[in-house]
N, C-alpha and C. Protein backbone atom coordinates (compact mmCIF):
# COMPACT_ATOMS: atom_id res chain seq x y z
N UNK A 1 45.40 -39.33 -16.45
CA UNK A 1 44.27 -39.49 -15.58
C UNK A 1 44.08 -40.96 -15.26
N UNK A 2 43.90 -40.96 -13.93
CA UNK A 2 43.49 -42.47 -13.32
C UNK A 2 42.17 -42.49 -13.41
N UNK A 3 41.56 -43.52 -14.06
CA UNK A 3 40.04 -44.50 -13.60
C UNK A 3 39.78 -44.28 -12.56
N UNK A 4 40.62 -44.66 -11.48
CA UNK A 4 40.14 -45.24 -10.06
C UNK A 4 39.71 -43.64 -9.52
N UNK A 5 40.23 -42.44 -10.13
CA UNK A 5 40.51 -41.37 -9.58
C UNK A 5 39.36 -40.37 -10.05
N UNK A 6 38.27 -41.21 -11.02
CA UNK A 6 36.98 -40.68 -11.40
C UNK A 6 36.14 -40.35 -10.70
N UNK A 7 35.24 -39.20 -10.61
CA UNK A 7 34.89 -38.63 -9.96
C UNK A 7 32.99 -38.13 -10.60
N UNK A 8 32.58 -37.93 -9.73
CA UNK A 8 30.87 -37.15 -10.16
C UNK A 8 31.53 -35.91 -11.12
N UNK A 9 32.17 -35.22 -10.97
CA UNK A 9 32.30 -34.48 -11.49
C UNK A 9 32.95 -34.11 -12.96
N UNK A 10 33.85 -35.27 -12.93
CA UNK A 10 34.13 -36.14 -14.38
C UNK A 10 32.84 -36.23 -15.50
N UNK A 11 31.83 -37.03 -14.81
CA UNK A 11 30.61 -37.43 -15.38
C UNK A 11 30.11 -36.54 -15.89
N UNK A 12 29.72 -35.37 -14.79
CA UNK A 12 28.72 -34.32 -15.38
C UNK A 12 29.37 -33.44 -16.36
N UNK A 13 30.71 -32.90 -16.83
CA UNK A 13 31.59 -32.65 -17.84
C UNK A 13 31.30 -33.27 -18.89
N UNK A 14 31.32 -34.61 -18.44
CA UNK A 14 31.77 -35.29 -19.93
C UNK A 14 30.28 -35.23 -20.20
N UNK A 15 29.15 -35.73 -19.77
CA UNK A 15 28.05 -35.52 -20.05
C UNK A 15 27.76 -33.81 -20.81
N UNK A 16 27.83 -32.70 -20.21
CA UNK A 16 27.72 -31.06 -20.94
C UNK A 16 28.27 -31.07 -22.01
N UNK A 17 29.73 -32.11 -21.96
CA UNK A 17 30.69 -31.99 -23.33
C UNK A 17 30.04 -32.47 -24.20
N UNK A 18 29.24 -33.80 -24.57
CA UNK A 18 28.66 -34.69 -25.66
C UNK A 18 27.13 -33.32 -25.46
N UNK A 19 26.14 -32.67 -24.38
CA UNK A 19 25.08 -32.33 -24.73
C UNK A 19 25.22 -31.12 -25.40
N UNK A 20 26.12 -30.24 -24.64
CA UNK A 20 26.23 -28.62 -24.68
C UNK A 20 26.26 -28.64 -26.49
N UNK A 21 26.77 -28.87 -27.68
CA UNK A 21 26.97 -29.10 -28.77
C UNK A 21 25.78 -29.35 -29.60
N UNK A 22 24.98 -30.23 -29.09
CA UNK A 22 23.23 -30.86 -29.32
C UNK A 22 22.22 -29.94 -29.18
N UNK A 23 22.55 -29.09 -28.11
CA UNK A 23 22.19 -28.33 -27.67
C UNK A 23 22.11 -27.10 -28.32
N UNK A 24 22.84 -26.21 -28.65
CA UNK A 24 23.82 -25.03 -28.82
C UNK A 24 23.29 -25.22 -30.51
N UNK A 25 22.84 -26.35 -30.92
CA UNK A 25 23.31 -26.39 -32.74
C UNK A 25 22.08 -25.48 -33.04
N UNK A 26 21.19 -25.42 -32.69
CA UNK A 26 19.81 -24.49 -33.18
C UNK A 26 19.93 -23.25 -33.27
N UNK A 27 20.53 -22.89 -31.75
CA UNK A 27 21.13 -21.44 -31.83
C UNK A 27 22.08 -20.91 -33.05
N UNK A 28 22.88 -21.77 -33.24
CA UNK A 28 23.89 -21.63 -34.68
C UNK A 28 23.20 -21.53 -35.89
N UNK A 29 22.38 -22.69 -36.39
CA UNK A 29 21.37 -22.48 -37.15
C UNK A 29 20.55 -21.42 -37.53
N UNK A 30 20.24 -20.79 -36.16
CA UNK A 30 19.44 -19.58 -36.45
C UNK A 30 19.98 -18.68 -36.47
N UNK A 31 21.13 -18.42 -35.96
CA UNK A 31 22.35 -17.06 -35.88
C UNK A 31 22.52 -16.65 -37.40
N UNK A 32 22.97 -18.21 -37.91
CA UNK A 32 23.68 -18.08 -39.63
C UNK A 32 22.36 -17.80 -40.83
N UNK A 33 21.68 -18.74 -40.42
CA UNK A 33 20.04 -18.05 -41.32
C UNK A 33 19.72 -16.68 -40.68
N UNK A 34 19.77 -15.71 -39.96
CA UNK A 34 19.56 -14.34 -39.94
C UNK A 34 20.67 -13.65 -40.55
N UNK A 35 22.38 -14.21 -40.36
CA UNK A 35 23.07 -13.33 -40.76
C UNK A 35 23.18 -13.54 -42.29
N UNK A 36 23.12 -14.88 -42.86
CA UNK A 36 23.10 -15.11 -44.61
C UNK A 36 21.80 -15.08 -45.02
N UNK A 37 20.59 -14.25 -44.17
CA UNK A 37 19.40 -14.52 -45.30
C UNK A 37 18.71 -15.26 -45.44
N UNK A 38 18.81 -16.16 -44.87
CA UNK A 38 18.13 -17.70 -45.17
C UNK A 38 17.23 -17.78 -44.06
N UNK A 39 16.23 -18.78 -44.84
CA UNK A 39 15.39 -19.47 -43.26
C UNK A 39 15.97 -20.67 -42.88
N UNK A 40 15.46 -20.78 -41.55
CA UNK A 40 15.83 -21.64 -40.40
C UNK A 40 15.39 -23.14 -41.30
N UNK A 41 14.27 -23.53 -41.78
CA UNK A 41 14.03 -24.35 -42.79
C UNK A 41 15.43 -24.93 -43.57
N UNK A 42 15.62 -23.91 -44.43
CA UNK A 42 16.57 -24.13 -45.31
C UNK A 42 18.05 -24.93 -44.74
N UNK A 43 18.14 -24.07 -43.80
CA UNK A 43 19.72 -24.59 -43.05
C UNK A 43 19.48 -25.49 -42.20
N UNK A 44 18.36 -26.38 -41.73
CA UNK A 44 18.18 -27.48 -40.71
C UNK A 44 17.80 -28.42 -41.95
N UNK A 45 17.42 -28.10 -43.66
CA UNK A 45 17.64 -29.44 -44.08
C UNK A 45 18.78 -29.34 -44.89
N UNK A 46 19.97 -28.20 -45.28
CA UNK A 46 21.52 -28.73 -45.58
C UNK A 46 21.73 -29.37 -44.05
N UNK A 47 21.72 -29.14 -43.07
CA UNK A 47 21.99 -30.27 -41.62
C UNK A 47 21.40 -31.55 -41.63
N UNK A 48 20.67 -31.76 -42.30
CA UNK A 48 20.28 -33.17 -42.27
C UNK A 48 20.53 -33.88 -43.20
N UNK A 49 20.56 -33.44 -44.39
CA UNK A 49 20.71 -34.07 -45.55
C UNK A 49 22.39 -34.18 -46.15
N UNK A 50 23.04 -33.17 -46.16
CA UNK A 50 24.80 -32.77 -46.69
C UNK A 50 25.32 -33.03 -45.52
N UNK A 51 25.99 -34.30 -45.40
CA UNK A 51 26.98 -34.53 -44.45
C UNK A 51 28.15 -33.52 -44.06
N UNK A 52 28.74 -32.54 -45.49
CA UNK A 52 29.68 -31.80 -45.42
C UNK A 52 28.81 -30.27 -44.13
N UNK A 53 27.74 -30.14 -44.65
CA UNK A 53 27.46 -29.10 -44.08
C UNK A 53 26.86 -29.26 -42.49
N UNK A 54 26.37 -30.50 -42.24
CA UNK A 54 26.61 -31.18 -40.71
C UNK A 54 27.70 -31.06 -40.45
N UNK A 55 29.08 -31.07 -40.60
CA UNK A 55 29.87 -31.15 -40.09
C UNK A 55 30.73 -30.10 -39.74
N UNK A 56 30.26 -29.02 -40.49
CA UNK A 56 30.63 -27.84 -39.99
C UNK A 56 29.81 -26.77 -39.24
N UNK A 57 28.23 -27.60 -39.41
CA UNK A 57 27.37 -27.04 -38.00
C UNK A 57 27.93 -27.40 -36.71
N UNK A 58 28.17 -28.90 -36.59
CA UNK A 58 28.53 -29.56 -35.05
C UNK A 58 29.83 -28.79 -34.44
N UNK A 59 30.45 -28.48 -35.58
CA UNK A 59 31.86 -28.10 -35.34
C UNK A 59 32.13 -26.56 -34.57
N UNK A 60 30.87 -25.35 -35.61
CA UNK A 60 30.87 -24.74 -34.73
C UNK A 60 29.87 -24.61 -33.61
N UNK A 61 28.71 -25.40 -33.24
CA UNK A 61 28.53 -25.77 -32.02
C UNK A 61 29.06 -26.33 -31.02
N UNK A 62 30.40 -26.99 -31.53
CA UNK A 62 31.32 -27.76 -30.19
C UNK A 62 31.57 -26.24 -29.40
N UNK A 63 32.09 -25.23 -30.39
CA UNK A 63 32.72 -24.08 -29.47
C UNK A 63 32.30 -23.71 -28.59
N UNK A 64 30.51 -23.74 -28.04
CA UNK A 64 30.12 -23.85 -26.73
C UNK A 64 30.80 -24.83 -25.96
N UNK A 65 31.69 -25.63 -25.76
CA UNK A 65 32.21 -26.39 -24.86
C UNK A 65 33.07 -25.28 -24.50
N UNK A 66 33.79 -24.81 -24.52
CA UNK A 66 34.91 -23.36 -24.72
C UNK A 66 34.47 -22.75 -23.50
N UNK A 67 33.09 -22.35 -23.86
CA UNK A 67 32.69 -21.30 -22.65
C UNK A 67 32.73 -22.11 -21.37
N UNK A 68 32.05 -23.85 -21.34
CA UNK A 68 31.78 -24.20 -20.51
C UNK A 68 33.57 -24.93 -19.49
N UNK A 69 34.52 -25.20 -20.70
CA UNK A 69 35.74 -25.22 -20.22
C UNK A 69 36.16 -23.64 -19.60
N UNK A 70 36.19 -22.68 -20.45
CA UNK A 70 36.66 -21.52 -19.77
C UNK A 70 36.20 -21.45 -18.11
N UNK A 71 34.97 -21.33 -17.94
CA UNK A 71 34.27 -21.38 -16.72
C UNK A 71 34.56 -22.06 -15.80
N UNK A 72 34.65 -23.40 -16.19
CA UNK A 72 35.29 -24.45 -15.21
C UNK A 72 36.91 -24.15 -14.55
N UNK A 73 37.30 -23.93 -15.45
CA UNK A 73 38.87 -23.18 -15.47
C UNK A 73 39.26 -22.18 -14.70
N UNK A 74 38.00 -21.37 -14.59
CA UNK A 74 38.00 -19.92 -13.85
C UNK A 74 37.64 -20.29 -12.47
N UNK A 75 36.88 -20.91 -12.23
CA UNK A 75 36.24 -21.53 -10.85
C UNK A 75 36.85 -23.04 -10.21
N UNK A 76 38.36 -22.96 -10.53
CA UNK A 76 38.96 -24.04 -10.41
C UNK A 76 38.23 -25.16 -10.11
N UNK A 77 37.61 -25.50 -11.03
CA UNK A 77 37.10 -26.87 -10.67
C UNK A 77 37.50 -27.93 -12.06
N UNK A 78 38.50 -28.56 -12.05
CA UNK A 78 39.72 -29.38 -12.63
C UNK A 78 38.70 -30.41 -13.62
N UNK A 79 37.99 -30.94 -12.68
CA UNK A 79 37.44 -32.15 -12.75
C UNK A 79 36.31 -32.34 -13.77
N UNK A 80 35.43 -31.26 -14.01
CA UNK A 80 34.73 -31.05 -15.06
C UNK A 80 35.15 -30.57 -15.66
N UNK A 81 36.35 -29.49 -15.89
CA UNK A 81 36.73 -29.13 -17.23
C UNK A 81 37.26 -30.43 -18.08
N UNK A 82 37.78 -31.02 -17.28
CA UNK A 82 38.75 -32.49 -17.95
C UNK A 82 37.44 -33.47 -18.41
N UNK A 83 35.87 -33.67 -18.00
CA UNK A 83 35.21 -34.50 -18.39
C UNK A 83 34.35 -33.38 -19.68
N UNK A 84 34.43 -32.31 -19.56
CA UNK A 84 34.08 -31.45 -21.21
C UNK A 84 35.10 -31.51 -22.10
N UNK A 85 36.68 -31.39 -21.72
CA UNK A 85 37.62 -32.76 -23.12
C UNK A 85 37.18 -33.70 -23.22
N UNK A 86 36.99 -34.42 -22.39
CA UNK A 86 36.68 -35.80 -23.11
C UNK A 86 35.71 -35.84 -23.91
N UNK A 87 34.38 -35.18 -23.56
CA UNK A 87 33.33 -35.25 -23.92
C UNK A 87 33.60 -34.57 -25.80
N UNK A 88 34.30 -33.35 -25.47
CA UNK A 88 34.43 -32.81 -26.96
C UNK A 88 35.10 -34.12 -28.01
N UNK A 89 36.10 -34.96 -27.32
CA UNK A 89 36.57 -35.81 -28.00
C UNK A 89 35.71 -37.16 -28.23
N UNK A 90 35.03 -36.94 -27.76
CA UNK A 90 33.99 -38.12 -28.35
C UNK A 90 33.27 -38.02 -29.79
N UNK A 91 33.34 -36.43 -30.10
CA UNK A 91 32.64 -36.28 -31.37
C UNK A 91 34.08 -36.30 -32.91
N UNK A 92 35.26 -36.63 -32.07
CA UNK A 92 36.25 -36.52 -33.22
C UNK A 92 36.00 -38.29 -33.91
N UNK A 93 35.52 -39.42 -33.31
CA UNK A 93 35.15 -40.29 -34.38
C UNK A 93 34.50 -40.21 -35.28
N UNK A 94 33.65 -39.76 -34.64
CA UNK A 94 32.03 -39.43 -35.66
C UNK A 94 32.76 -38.11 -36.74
N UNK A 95 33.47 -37.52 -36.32
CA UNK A 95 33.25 -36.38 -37.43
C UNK A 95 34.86 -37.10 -38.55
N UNK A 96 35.61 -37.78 -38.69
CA UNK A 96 36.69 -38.65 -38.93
C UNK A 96 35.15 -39.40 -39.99
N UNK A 97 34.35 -40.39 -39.38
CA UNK A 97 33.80 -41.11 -40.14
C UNK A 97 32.89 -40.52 -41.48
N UNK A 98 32.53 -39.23 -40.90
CA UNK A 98 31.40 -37.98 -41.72
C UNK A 98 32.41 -37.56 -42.74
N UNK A 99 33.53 -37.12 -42.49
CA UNK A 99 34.49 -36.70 -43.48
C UNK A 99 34.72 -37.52 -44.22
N UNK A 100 35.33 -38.98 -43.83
CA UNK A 100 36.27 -39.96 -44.81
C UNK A 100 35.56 -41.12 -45.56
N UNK A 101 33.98 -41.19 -44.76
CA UNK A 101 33.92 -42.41 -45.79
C UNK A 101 32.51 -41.88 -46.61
């Protein structure tokens, strides 16, 4: 991919890619506290507090990017599916730094 060859539509991708995830994590939260029993309480403070267990909330909240790549994919529109990769890859530092140090 060219720079020069960036587009609005780049932006708003990569933008859904970093929100859709932020977004999406509550829903997860509350999915897994109804299906294990737990309250919503309980599992929003292992998310705040256990780095290990943040990291496998975000992780499966990225998978909403999926739907929003599938979609893009289906409605040939190139340009935002490619700025929801990027966007998903913005969270592989952060989750590299959550794991290793």
């Amino acid at each position: 991919m060219n720079l020069r060859n960036w587009s609005r539509q780049h932006t708003l991708g990569l933008l859904t890619g970093l929100g859709s995830p932020i977004v999406f994590l509550p829903v997860v939260l509350f999915a897994l506290a109804w299906l294990q029993d737990y309250t919503f309480d309980t599992l929003w403070y292992k998310f705040t507090i256990e780095s290990a267990s943040r990291m496998k909330f975000i992780s499966i909240g990225a998978i909403s990017n999926l739907l929003w790549f599938y979609k893009a994919i289906n409605q040939e529109k190139y340009d935002f599916a490619m700025g929801v990769i990027l966007g998903t890859f913005c969270y592989v530092p952060f989750i590299v730094y959550v794991n290793y140090m």
